[in-house]
PDB file of N, CA and C in Angstrom:
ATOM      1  N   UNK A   1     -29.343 -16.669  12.793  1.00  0.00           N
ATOM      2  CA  UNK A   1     -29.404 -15.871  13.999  1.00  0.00           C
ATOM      3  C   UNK A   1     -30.850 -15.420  14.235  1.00  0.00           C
ATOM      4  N   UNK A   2     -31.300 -15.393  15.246  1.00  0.00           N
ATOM      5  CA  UNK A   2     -32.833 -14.671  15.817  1.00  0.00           C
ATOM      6  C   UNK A   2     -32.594 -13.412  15.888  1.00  0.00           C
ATOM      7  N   UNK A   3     -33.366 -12.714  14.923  1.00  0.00           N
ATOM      8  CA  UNK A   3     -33.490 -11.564  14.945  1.00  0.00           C
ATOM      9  C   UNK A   3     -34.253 -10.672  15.158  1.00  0.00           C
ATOM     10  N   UNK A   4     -35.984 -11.212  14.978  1.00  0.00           N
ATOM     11  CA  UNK A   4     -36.851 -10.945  15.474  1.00  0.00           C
ATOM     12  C   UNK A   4     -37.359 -10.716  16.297  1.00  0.00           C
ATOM     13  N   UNK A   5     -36.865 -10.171  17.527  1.00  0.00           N
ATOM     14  CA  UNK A   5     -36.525  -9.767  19.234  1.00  0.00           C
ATOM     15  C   UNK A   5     -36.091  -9.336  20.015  1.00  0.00           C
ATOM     16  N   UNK A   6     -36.654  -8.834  21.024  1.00  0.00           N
ATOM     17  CA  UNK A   6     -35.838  -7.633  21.430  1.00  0.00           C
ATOM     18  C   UNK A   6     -34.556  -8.189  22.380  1.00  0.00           C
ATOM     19  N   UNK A   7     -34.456  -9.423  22.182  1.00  0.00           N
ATOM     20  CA  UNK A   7     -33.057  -9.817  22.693  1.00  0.00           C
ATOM     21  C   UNK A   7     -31.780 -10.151  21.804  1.00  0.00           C
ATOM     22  N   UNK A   8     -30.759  -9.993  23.028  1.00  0.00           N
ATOM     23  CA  UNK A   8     -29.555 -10.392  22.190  1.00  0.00           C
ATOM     24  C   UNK A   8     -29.225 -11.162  22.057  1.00  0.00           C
ATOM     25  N   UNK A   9     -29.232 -11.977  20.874  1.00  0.00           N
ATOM     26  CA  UNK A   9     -29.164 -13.591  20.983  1.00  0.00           C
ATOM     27  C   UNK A   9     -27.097 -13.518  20.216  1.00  0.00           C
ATOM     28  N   UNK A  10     -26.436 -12.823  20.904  1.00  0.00           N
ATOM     29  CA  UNK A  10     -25.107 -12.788  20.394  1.00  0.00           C
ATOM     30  C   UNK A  10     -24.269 -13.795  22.027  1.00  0.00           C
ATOM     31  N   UNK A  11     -23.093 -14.199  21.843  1.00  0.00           N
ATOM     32  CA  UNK A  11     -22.055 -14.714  23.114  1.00  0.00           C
ATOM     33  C   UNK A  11     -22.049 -13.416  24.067  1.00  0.00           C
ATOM     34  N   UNK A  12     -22.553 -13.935  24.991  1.00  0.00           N
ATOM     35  CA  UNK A  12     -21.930 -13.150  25.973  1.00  0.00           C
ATOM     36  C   UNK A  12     -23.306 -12.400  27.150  1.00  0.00           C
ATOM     37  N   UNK A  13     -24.218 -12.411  26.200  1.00  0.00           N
ATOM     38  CA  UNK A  13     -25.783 -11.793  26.704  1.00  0.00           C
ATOM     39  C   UNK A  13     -26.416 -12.581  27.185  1.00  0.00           C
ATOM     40  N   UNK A  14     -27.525 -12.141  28.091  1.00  0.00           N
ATOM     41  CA  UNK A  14     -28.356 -13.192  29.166  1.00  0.00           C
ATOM     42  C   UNK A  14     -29.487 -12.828  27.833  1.00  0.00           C
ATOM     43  N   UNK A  15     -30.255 -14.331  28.027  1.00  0.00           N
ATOM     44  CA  UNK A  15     -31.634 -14.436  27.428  1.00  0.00           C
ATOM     45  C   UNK A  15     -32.722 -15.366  28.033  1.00  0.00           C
ATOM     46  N   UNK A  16     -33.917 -14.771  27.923  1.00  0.00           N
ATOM     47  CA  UNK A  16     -34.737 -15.773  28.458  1.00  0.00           C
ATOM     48  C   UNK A  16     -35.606 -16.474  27.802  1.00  0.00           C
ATOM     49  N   UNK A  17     -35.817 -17.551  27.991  1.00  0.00           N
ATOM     50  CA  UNK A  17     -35.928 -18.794  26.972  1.00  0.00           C
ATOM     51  C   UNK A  17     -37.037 -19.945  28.125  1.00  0.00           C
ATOM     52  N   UNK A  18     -38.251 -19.368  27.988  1.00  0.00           N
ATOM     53  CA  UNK A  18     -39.199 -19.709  28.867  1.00  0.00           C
ATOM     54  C   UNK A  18     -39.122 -18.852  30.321  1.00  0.00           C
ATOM     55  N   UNK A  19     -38.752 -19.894  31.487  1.00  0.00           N
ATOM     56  CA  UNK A  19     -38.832 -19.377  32.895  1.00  0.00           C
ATOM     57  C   UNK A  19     -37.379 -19.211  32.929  1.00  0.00           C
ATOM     58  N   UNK A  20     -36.089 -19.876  31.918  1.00  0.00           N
ATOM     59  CA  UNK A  20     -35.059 -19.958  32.532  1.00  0.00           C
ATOM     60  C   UNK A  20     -34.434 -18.504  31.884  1.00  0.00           C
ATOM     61  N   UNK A  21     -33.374 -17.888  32.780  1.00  0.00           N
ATOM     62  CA  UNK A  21     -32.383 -16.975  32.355  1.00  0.00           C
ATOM     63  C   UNK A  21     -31.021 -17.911  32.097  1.00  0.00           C
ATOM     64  N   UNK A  22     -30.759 -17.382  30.772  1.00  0.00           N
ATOM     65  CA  UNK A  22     -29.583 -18.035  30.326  1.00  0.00           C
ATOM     66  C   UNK A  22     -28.059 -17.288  29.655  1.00  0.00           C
ATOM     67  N   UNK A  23     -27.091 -17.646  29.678  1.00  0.00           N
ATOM     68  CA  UNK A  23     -26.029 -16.921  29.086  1.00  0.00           C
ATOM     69  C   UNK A  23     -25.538 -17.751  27.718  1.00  0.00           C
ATOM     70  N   UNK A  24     -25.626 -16.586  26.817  1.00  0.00           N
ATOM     71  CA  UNK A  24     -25.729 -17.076  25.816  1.00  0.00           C
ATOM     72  C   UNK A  24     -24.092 -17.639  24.959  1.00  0.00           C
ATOM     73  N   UNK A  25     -23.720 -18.906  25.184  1.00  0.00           N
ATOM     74  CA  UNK A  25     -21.945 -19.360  24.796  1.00  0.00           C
ATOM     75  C   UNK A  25     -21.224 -18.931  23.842  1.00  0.00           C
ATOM     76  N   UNK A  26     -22.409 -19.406  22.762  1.00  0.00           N
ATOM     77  CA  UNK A  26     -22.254 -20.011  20.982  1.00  0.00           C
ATOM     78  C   UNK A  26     -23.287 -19.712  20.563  1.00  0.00           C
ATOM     79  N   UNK A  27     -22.880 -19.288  19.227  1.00  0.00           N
ATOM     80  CA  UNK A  27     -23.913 -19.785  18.498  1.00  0.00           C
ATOM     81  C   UNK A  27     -23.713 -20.064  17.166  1.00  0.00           C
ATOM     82  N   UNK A  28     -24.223 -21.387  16.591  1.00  0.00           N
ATOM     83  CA  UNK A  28     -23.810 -22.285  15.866  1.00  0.00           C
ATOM     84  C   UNK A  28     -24.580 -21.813  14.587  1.00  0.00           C
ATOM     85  N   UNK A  29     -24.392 -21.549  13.360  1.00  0.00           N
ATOM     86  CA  UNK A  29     -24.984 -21.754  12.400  1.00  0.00           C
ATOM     87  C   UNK A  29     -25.253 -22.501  11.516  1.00  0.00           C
ATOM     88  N   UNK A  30     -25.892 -23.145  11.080  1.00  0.00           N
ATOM     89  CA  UNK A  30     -26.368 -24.765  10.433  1.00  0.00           C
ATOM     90  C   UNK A  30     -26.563 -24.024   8.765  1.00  0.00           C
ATOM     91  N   UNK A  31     -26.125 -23.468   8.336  1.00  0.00           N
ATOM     92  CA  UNK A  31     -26.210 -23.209   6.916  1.00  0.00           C
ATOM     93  C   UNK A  31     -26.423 -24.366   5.749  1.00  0.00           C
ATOM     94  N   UNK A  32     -27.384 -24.104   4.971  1.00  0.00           N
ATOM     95  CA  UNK A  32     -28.229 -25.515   3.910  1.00  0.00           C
ATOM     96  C   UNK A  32     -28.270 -26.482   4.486  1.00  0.00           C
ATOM     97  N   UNK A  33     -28.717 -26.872   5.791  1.00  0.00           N
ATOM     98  CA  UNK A  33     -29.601 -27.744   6.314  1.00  0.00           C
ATOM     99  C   UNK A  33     -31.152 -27.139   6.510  1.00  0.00           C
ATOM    100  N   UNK A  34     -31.400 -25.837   6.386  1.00  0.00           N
ATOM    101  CA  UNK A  34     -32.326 -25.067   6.270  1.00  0.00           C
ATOM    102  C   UNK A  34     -33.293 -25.394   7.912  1.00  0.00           C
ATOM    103  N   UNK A  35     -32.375 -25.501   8.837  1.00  0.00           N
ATOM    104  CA  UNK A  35     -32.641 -25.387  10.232  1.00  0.00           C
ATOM    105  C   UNK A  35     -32.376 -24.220  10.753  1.00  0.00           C
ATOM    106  N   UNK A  36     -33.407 -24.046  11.451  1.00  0.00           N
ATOM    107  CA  UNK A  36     -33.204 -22.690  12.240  1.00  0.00           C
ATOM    108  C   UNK A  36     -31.862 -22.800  13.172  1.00  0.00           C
ATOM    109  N   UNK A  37     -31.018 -21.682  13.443  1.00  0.00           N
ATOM    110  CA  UNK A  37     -29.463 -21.828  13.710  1.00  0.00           C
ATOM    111  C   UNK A  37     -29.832 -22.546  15.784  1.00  0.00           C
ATOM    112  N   UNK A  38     -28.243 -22.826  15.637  1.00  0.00           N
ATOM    113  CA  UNK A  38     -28.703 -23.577  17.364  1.00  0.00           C
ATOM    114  C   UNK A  38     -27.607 -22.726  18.383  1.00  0.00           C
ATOM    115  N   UNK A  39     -28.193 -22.340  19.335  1.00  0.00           N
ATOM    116  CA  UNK A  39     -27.363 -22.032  20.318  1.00  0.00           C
ATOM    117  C   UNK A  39     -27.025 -22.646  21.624  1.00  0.00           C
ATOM    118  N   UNK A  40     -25.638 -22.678  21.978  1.00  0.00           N
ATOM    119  CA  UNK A  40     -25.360 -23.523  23.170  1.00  0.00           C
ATOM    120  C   UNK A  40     -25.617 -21.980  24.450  1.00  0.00           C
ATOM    121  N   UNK A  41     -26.241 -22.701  25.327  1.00  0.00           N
ATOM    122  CA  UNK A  41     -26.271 -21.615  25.949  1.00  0.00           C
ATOM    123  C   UNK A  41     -26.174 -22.505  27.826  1.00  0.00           C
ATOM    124  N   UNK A  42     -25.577 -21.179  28.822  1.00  0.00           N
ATOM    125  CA  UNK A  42     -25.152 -21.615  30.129  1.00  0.00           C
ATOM    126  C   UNK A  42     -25.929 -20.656  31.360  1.00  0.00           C
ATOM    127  N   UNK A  43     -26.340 -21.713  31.927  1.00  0.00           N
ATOM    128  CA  UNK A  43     -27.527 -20.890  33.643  1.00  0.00           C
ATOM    129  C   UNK A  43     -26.342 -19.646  34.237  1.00  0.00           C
ATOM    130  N   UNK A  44     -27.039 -19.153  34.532  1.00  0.00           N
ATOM    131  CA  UNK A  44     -26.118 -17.836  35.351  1.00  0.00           C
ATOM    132  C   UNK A  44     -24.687 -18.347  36.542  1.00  0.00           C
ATOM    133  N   UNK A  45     -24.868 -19.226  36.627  1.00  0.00           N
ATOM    134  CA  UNK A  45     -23.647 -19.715  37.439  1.00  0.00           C
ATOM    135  C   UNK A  45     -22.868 -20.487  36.586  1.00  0.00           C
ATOM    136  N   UNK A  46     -23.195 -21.339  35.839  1.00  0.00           N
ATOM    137  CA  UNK A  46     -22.034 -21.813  34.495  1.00  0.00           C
ATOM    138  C   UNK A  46     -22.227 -23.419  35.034  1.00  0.00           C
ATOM    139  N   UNK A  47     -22.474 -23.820  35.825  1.00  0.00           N
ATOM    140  CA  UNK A  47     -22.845 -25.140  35.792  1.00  0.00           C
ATOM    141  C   UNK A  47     -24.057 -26.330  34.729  1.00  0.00           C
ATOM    142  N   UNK A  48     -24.456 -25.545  34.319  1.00  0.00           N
ATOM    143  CA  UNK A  48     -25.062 -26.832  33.182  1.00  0.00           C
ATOM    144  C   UNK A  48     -25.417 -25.996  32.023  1.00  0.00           C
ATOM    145  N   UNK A  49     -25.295 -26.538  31.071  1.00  0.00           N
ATOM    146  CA  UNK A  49     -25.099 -26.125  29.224  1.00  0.00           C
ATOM    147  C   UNK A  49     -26.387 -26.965  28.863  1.00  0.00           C
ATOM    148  N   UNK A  50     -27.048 -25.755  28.114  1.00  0.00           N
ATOM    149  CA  UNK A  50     -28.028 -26.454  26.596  1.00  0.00           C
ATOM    150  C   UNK A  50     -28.071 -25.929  25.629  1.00  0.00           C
ATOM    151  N   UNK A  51     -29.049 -26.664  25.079  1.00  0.00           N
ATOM    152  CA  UNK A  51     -28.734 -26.778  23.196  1.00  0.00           C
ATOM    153  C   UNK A  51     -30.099 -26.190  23.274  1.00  0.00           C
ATOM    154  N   UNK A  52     -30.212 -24.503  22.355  1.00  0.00           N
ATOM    155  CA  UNK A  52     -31.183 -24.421  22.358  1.00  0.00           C
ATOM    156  C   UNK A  52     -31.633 -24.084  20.546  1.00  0.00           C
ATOM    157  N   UNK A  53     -32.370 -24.364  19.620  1.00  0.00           N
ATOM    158  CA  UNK A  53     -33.000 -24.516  18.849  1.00  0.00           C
ATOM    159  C   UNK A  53     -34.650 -23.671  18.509  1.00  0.00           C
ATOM    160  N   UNK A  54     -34.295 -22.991  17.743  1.00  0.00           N
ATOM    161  CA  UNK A  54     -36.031 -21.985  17.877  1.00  0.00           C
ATOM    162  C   UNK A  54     -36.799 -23.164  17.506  1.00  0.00           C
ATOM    163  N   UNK A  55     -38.020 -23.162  17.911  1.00  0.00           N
ATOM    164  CA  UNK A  55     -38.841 -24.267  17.081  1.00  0.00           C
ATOM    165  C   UNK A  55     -38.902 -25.642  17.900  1.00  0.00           C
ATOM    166  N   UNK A  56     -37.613 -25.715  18.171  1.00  0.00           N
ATOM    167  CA  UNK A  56     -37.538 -27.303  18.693  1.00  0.00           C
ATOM    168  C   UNK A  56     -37.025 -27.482  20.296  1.00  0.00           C
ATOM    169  N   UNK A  57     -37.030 -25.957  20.564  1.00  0.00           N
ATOM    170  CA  UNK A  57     -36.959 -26.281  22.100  1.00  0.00           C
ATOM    171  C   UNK A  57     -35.633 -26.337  22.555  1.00  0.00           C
ATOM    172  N   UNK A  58     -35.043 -26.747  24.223  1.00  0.00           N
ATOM    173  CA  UNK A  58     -33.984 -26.607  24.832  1.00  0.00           C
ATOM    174  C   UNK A  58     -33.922 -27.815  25.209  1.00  0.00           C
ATOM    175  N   UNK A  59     -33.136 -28.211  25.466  1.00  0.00           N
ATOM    176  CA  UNK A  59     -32.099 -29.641  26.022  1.00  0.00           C
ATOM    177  C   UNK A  59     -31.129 -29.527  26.476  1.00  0.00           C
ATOM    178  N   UNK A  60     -31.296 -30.345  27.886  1.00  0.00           N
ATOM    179  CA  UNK A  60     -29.884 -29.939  28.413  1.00  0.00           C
ATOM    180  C   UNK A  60     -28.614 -30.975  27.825  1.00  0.00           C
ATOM    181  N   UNK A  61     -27.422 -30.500  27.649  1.00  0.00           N
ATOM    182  CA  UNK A  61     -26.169 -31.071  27.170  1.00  0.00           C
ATOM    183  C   UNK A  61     -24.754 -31.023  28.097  1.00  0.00           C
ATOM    184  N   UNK A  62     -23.859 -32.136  27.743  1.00  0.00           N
ATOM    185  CA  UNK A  62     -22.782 -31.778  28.330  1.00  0.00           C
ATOM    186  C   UNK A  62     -21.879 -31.109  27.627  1.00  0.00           C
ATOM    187  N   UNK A  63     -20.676 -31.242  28.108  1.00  0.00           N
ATOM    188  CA  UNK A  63     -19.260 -30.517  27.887  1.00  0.00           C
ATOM    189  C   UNK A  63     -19.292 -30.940  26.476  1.00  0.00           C
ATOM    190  N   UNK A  64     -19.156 -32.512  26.696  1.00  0.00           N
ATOM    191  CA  UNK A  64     -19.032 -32.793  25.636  1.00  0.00           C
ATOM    192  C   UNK A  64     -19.588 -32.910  24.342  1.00  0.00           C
ATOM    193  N   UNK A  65     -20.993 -32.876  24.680  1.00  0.00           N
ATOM    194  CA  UNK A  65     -21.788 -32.403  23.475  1.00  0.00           C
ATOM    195  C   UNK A  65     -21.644 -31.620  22.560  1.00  0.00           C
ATOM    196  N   UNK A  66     -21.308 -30.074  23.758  1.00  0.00           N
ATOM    197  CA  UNK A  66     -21.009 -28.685  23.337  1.00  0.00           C
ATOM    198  C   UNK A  66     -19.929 -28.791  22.621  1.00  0.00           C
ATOM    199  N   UNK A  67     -18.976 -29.368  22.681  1.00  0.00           N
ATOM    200  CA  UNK A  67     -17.725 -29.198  21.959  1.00  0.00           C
ATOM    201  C   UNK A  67     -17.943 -29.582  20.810  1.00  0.00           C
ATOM    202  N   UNK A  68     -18.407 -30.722  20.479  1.00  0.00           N
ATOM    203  CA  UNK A  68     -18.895 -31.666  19.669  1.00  0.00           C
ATOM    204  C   UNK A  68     -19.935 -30.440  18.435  1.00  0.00           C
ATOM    205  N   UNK A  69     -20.741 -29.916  19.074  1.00  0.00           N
ATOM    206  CA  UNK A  69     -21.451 -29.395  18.393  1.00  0.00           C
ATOM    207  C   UNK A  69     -20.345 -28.340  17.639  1.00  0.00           C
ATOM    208  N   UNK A  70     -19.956 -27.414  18.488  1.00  0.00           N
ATOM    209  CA  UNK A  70     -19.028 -26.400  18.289  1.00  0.00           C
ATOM    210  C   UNK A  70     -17.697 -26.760  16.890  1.00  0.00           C
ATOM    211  N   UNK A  71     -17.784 -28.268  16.935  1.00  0.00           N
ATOM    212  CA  UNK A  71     -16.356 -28.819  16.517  1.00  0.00           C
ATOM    213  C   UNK A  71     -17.132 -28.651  15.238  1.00  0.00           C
ATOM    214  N   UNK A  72     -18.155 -29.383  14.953  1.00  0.00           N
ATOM    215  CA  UNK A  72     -18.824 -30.007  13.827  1.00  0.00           C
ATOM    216  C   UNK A  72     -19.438 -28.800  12.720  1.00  0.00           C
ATOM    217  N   UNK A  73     -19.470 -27.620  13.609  1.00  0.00           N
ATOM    218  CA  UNK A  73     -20.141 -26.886  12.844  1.00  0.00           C
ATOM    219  C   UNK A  73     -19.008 -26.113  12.407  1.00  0.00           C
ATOM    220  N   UNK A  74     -17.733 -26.151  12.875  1.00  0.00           N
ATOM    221  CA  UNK A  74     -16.385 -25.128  12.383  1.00  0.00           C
ATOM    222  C   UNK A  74     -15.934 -26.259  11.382  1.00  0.00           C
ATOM    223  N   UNK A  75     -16.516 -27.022  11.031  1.00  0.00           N
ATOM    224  CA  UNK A  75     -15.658 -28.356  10.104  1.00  0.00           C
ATOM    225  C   UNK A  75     -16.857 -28.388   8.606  1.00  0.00           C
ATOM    226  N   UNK A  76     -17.972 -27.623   9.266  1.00  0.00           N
ATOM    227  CA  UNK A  76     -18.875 -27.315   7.890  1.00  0.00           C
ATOM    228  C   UNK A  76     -18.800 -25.850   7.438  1.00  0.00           C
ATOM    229  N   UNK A  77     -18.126 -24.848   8.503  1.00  0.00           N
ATOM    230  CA  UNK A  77     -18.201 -23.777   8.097  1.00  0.00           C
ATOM    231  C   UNK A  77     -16.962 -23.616   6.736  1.00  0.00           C
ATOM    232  N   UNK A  78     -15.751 -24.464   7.345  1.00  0.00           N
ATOM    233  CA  UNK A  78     -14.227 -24.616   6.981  1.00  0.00           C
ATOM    234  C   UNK A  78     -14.516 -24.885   5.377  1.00  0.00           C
ATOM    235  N   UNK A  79     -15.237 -26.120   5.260  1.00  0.00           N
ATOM    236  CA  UNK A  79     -16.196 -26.947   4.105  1.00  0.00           C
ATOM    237  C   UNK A  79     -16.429 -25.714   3.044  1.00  0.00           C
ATOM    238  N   UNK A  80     -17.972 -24.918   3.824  1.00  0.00           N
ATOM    239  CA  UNK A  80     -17.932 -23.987   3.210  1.00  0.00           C
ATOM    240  C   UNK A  80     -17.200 -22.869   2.412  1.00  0.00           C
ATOM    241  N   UNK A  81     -16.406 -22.228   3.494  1.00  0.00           N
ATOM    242  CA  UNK A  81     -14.956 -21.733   3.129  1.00  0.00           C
ATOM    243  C   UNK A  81     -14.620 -22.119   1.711  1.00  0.00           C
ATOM    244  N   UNK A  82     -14.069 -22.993   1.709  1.00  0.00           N
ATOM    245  CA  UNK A  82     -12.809 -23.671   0.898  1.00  0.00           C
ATOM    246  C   UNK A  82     -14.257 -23.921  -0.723  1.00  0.00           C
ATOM    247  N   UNK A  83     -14.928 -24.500  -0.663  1.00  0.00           N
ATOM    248  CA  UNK A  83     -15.986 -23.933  -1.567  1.00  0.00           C
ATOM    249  C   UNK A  83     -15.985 -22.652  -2.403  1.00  0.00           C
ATOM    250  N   UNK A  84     -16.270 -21.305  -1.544  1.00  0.00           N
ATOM    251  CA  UNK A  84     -16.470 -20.259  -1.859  1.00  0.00           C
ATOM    252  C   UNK A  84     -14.633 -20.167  -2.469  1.00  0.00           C
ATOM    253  N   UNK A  85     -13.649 -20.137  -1.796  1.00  0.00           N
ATOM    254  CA  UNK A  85     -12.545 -19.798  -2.612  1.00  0.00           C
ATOM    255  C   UNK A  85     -12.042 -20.750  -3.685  1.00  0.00           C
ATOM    256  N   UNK A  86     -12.563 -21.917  -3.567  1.00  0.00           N
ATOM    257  CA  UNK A  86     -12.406 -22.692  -5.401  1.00  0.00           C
ATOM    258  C   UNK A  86     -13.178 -22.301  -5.898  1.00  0.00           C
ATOM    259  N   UNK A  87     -14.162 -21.698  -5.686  1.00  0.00           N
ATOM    260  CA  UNK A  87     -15.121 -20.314  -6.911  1.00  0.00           C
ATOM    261  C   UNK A  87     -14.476 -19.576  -7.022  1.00  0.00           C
ATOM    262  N   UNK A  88     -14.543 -18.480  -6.545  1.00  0.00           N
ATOM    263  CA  UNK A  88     -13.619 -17.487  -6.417  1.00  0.00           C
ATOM    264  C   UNK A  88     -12.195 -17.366  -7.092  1.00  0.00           C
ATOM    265  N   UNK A  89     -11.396 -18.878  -6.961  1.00  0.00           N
ATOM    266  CA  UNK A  89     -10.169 -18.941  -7.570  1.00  0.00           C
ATOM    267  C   UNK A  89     -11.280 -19.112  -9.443  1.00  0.00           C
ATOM    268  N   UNK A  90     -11.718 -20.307  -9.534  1.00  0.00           N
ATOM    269  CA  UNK A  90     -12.317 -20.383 -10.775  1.00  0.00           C
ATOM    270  C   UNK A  90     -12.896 -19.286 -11.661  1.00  0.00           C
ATOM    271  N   UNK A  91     -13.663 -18.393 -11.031  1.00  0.00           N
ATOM    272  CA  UNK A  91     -13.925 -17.005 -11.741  1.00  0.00           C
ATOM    273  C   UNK A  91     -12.525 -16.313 -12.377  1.00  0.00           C
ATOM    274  N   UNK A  92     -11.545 -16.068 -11.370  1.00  0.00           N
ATOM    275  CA  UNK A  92     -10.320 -15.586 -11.136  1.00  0.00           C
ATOM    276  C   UNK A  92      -9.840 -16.377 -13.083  1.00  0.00           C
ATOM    277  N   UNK A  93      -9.591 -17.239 -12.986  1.00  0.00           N
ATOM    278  CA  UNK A  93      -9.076 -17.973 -14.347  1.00  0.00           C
ATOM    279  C   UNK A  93     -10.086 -17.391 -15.520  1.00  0.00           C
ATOM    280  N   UNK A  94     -11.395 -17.456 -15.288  1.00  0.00           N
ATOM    281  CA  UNK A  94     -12.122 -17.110 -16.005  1.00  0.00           C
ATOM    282  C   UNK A  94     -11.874 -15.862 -16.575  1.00  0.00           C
ATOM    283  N   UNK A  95     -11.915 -15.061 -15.679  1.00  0.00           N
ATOM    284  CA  UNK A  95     -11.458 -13.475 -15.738  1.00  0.00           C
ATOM    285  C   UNK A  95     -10.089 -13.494 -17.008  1.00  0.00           C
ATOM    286  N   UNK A  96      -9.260 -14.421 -16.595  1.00  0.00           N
ATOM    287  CA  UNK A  96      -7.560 -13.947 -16.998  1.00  0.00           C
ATOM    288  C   UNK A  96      -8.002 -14.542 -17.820  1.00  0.00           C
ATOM    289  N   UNK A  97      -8.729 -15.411 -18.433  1.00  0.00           N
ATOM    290  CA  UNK A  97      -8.824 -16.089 -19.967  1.00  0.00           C
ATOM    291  C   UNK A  97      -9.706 -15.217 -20.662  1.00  0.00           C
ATOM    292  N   UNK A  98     -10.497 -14.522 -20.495  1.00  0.00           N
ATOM    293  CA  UNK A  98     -11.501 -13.213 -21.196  1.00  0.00           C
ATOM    294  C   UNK A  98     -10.506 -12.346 -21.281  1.00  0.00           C
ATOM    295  N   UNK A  99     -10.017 -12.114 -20.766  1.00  0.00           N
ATOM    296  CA  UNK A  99      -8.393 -10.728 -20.757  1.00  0.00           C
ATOM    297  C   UNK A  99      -7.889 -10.902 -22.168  1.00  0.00           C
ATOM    298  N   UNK A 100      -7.211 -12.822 -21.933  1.00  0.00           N
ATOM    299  CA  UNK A 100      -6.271 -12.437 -22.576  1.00  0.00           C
ATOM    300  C   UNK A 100      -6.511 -12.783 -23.891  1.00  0.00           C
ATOM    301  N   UNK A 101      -7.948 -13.240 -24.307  1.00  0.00           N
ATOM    302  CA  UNK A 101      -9.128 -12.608 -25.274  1.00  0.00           C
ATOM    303  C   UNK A 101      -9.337 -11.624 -25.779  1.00  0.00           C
ATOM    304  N   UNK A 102      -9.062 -10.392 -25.138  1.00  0.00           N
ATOM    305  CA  UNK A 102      -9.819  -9.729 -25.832  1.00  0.00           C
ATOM    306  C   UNK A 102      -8.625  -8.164 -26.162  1.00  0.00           C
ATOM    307  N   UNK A 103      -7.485  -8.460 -24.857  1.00  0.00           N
ATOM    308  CA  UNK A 103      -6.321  -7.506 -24.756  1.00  0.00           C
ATOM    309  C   UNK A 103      -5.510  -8.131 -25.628  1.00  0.00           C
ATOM    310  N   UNK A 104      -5.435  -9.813 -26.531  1.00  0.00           N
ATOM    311  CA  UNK A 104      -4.211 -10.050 -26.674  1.00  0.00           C
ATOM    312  C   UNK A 104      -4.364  -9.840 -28.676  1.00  0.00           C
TER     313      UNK A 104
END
């Protein structure tokens, strides 16, 4: 997330991003790709969507892009997820085998 600014780079807030005013859709987080995060963002009337990227600039995109992007990054977040709770479960065992170590 951009945090460094006095804007709101959250869904729902206008931001300006050069000359253009934009509404801000999504915003995607790219976690250990070590890319700065990307936001889909829409012109004040809702007719055309871009991909905007700190660093690397804006591009305009379609529907389908956006979804695409949106899809891909809830399918690495999910990834992630399920990661953190087969740790989580694994500690969990760990835990009950030191227990029953040291209570039994």
């Amino acid at each position: 997330m951009i945090t460094k600014t006095n804007q709101a780079w959250i869904p729902g807030q206008t931001v300006k991003v050069g000359f253009l005013s934009l509404v801000v859709k999504a915003a995607i987080a790219t976690p250990g790709d070590y890319l700065p995060d990307a936001y889909i963002l829409a012109n004040q009337v809702g007719t055309q969507l871009y991909k905007f990227v700190p660093h690397h600039g804006v591009e305009k995109i379609s529907l389908t892009e956006a979804r695409e992007l949106i899809a891909d990054a809830r399918v690495g977040a999910e990834r992630i997820a399920a990661q953190a709770i087969a740790k989580a479960a694994e500690c969990a065992r760990n835990i009950a085998e030191i227990n029953e170590l040291i209570f039994a």
